[in-house]
Protein backbone atom coordinates (compact mmCIF):
# COMPACT_ATOMS: atom_id res chain seq x y z
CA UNK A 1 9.75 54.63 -29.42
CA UNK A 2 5.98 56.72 -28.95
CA UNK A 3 5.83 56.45 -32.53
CA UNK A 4 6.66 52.90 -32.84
CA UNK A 5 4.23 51.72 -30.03
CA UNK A 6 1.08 54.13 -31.99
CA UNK A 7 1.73 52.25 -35.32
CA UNK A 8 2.18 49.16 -33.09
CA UNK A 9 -1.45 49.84 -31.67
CA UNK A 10 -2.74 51.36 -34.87
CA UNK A 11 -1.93 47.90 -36.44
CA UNK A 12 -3.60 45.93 -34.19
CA UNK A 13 -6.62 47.94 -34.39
CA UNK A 14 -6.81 47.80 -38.04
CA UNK A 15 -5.92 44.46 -38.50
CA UNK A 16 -9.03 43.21 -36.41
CA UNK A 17 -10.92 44.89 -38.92
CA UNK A 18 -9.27 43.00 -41.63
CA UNK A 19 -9.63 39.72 -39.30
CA UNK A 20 -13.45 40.22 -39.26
CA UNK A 21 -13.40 40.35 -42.87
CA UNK A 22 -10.75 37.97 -43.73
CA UNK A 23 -13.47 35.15 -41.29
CA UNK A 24 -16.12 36.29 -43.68
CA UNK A 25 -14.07 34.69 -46.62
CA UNK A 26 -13.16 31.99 -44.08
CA UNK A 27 -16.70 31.15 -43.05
CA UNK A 28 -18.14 30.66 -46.86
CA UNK A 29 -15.25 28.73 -47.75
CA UNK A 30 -15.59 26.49 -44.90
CA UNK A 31 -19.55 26.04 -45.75
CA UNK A 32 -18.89 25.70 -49.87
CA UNK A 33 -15.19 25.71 -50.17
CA UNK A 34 -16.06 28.84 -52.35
CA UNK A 35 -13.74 31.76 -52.76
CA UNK A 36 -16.00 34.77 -52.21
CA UNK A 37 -14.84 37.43 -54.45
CA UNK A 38 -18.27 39.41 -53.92
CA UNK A 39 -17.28 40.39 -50.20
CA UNK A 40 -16.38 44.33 -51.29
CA UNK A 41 -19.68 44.86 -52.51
CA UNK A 42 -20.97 43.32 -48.97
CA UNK A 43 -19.05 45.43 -47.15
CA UNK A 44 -19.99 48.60 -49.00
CA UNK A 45 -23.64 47.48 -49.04
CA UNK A 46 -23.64 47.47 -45.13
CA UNK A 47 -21.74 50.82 -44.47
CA UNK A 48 -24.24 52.50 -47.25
CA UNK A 49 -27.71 51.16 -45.82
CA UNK A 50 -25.99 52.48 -42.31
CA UNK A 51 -24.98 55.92 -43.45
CA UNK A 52 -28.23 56.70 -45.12
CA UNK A 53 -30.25 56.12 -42.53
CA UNK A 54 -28.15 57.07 -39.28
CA UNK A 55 -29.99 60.54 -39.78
CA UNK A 56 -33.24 59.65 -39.48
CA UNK A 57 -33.36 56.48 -36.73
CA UNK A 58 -30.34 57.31 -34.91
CA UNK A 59 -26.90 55.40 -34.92
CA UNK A 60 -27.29 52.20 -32.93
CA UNK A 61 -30.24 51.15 -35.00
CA UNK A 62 -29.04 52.47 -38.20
CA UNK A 63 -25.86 50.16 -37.37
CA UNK A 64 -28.47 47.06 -36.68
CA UNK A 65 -30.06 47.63 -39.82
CA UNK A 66 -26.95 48.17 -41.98
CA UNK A 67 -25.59 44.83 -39.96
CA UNK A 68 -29.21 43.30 -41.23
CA UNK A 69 -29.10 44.33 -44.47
CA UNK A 70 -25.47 43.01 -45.27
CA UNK A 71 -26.48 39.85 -44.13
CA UNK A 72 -29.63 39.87 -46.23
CA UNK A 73 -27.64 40.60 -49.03
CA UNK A 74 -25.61 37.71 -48.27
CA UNK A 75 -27.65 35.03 -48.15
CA UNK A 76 -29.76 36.33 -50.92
CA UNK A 77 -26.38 35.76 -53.13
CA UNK A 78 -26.34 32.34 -51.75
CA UNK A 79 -30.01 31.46 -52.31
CA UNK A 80 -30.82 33.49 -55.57
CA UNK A 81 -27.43 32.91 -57.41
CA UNK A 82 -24.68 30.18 -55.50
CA UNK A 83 -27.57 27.60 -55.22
CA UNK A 84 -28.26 27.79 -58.80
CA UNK A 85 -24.83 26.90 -59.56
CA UNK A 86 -24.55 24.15 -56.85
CA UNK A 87 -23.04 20.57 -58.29
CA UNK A 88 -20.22 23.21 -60.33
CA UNK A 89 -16.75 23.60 -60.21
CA UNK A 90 -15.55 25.34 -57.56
CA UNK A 91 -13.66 27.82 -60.30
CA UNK A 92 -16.82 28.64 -61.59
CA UNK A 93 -18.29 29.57 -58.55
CA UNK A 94 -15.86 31.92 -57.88
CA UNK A 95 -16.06 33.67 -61.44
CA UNK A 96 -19.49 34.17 -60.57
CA UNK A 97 -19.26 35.56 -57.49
CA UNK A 98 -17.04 37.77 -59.14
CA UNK A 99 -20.11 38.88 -61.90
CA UNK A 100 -22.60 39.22 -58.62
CA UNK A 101 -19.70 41.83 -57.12
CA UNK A 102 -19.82 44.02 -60.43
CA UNK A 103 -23.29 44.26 -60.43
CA UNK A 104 -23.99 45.14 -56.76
CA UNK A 105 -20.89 47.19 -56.37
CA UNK A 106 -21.95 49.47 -59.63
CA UNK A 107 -25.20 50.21 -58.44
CA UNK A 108 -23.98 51.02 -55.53
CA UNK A 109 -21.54 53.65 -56.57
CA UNK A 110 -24.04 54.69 -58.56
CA UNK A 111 -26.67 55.60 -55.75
CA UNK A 112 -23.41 57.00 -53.75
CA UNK A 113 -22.35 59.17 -56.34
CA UNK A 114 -18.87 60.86 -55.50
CA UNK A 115 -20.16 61.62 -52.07
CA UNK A 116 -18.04 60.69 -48.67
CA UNK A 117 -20.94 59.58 -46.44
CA UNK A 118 -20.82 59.68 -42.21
CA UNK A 119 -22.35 56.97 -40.48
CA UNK A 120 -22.97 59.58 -37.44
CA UNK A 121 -20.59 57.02 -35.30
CA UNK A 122 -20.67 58.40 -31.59
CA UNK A 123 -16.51 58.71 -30.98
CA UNK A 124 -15.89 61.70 -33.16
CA UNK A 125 -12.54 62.79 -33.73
CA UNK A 126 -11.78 62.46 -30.17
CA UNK A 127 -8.29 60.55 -28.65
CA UNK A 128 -6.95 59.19 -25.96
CA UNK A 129 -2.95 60.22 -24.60
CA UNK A 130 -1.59 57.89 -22.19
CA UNK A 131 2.15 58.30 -21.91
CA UNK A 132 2.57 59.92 -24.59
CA UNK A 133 1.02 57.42 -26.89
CA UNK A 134 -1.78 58.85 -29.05
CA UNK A 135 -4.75 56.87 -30.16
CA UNK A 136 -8.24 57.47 -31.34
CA UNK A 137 -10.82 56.22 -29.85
CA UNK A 138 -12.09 54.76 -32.98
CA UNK A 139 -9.51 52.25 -32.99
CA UNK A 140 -9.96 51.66 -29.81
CA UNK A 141 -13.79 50.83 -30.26
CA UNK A 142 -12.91 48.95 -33.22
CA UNK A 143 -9.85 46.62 -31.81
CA UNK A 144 -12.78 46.11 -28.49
CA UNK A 145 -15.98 45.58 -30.69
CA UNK A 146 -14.04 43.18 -33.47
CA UNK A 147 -12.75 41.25 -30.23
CA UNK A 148 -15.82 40.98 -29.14
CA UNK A 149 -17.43 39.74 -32.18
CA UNK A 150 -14.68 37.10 -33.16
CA UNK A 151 -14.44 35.55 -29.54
CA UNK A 152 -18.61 35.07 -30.00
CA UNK A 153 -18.10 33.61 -33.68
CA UNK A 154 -15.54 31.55 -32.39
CA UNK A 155 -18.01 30.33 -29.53
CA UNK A 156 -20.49 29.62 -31.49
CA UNK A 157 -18.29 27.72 -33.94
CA UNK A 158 -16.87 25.49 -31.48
CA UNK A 159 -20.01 25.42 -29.43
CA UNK A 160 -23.50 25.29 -31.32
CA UNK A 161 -25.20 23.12 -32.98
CA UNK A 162 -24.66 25.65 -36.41
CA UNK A 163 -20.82 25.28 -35.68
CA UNK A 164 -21.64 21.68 -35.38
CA UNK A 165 -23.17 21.58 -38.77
CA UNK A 166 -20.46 23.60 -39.97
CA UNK A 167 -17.47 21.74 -38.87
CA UNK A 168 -19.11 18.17 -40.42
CA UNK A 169 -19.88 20.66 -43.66
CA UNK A 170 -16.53 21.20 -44.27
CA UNK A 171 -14.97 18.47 -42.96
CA UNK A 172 -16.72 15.94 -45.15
CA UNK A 173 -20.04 17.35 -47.02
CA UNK A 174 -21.34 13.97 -48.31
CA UNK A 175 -20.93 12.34 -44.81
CA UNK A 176 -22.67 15.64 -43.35
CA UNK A 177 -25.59 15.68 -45.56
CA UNK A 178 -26.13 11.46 -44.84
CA UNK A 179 -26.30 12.05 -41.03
CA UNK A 180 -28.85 14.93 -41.90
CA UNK A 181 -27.26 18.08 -42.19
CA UNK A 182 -28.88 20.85 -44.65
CA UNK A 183 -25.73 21.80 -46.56
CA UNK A 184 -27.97 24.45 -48.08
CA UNK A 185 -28.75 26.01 -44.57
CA UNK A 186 -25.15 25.53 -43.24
CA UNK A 187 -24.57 27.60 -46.49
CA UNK A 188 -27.07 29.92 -46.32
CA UNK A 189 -26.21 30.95 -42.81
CA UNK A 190 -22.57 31.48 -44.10
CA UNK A 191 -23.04 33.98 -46.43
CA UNK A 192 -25.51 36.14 -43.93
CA UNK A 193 -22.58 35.65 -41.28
CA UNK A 194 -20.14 37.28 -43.23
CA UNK A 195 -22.14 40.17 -44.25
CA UNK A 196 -23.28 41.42 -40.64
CA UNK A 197 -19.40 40.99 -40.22
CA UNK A 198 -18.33 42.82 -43.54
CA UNK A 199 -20.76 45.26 -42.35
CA UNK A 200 -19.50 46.06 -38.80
CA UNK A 201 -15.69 46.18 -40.53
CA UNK A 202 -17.18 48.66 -42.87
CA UNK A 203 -18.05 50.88 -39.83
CA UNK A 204 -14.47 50.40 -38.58
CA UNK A 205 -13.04 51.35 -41.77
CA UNK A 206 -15.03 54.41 -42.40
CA UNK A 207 -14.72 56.84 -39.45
CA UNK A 208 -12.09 58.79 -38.09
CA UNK A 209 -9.48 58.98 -39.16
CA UNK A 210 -10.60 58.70 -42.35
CA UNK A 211 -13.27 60.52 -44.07
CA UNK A 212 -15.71 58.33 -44.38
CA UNK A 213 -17.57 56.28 -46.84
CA UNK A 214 -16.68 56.40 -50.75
CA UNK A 215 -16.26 54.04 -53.53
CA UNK A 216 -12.67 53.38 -52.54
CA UNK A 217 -14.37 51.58 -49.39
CA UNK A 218 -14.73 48.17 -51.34
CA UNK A 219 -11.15 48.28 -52.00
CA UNK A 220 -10.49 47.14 -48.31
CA UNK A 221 -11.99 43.43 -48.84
CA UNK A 222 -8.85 43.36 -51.41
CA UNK A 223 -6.39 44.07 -48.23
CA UNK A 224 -8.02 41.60 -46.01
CA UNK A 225 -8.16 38.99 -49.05
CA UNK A 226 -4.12 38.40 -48.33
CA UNK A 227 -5.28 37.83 -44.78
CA UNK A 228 -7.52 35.45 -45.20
CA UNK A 229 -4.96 33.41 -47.71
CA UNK A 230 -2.03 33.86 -45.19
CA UNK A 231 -3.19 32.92 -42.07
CA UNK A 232 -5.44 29.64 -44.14
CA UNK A 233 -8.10 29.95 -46.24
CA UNK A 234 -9.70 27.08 -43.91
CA UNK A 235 -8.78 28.35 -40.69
CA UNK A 236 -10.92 30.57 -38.33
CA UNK A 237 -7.84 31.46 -36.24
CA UNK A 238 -5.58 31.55 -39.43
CA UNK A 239 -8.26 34.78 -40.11
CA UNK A 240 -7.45 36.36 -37.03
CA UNK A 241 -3.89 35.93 -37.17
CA UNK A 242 -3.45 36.73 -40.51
CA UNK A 243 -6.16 40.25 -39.67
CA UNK A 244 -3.36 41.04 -37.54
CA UNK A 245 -0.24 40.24 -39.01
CA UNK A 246 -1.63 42.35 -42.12
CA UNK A 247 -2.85 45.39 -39.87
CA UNK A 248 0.68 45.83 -38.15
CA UNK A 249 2.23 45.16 -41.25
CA UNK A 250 0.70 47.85 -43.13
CA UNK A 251 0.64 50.35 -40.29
CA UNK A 252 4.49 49.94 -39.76
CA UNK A 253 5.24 49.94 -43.75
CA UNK A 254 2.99 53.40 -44.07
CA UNK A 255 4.43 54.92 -41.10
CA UNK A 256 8.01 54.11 -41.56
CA UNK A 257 7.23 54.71 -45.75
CA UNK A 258 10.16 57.85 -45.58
CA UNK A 259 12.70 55.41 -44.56
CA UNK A 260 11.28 52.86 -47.30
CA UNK A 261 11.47 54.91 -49.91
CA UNK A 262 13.38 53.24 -52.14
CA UNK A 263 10.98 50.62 -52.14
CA UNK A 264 9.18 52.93 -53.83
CA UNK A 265 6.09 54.78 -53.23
CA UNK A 266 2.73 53.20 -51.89
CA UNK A 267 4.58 50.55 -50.33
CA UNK A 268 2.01 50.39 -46.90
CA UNK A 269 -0.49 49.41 -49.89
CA UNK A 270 1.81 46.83 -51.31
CA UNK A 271 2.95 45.52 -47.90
CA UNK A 272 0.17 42.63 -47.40
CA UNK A 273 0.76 41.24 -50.49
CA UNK A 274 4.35 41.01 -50.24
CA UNK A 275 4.01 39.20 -46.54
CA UNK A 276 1.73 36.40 -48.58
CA UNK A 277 3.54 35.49 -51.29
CA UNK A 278 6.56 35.26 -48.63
CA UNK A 279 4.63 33.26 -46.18
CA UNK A 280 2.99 31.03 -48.93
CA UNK A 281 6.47 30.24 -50.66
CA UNK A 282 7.13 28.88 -47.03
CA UNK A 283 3.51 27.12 -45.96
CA UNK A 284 1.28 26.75 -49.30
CA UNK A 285 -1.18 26.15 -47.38
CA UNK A 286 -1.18 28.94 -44.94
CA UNK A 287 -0.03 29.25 -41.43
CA UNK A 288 -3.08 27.64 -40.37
CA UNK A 289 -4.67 26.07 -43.22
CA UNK A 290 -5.04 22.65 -43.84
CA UNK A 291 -2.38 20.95 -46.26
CA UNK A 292 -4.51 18.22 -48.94
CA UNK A 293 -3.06 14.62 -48.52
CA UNK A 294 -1.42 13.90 -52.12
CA UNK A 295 -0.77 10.49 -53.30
CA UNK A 296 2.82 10.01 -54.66
């Protein structure tokens, strides 16, 4: 039961990460109803401006930066590349954002090297036992902080006048840009969104219990991808659902793998994409997304 209720919490944890991630694919597709396959190299770009300078500034404002810099990086994609694209297919797009992802992530691996960098986070390897149940405080921190951030976002979606221009965006773009809206702003501000929040996940997934920043780091945009695509590719809360669903998922498949074996090994990897496809033979569209009226 102890064990259960520690993947049970280790899931959650987790899976907010993935949900902060899995709204940054949310938030650009809202704005350009683009698939952003460039949000590893976002992520990574985030945790490495953070862990290079932690040592020198300290860790709050090395996090700020790193949270900065993501975000530049973002909308520079949007305003040096995307918007030179604008008027293509939406396909296209995507198999760009793809090229932009190469680029970025290889020079990146190429200034890391085969080093594991520490962003100097403040928890340690410390935990916290409360009957019995086992947890580290990074997970803790992580589970508060991507709360945090995602009730905010979700404020400010419902709330502003930039979730204003947002909602008309995506609800109708042509409408939205005859009453006045700057699609190109509403876009712009998308792509920086998503990077401060690929590069506060990229804290998350980088300290204990893990070693800490490597190549491999990227790779975690692929897990929250299925996220994203479960809970609706057009749906803020299908982002935090899905965050979840995906976290507890893989936590329970990785921590129960002995029992699974004849699933084979890896399966806590595999586990995400097999609770897609099933929920997408089920709801195309997503738990939350939005189905497309068809004319029959």
């Amino acid at each position: 039961m102890t064990t259960s209720v520690e993947l049970l919490l280790g899931g959650l944890s987790i899976g907010s990460v993935y949900a902060l991630i899995a709204l940054g694919f949310v938030v650009i597709f809202k704005a350009t109803e683009v698939v952003n396959f460039a949000h590893a190299s976002l992520l990574l770009a985030g945790g490495y401006v953070t862990a290079v300078l932690h040592d020198d500034i300290g860790f709050w404002p090395a996090l700020l930066v790193g949270i900065a810099g993501a975000a530049t990086v973002g909308a520079g994609i949007e305003f040096f590349v995307m918007r030179r694209y604008r008027g293509s297919d939406h396909s296209v797009l995507a198999i760009v954002t793809i090229g932009v992802d190469i680029l970025l992530i290889t020079e990146l691996t190429r200034r890391m090297g085969t080093d594991v960098l520490a962003l100097g986070d403040p928890w340690g390897n410390e935990v916290v036992s409360v009957g019995g149940v086992t947890l580290a405080q990074t997970r803790i921190a992580a589970f508060l902080a991507a709360g945090l951030l995602i009730t905010v976002f979700l404020l400010a979606f419902r709330y502003t006048s930039w979730g204003v221009s947002m909602r008309a965006a995506a609800e109708n773009p042509q409408t939205a840009a005859l009453m006045g809206i700057k699609l190109g702003r509403v876009s712009l501000a998308a792509w920086a969104v998503a990077g401060a929040l690929a590069a506060v996940a990229a804290l998350f997934l980088t300290v204990f219990p893990t070693p800490g920043l490597e190549r491999a780091t990227s790779l975690a945009a692929l897990k929250a991808f299925p996220a994203a695509i479960l809970g609706g590719l057009d749906s803020t809360t299908g982002a935090l659902a899905g965050g979840l669903i995906v976290g507890v998922t893989e936590s329970f498949a990785t921590g129960y793998q002995s029992d699974l074996a004849f699933l084979g090994r890896g399966i806590g990897d595999l586990a995400p994409y097999l609770v897609m496809v099933a929920v997408l033979l089920i709801r195309p569209a997503g738990l939350f997304g939005t189905k497309e009226p068809a004319r029959v």
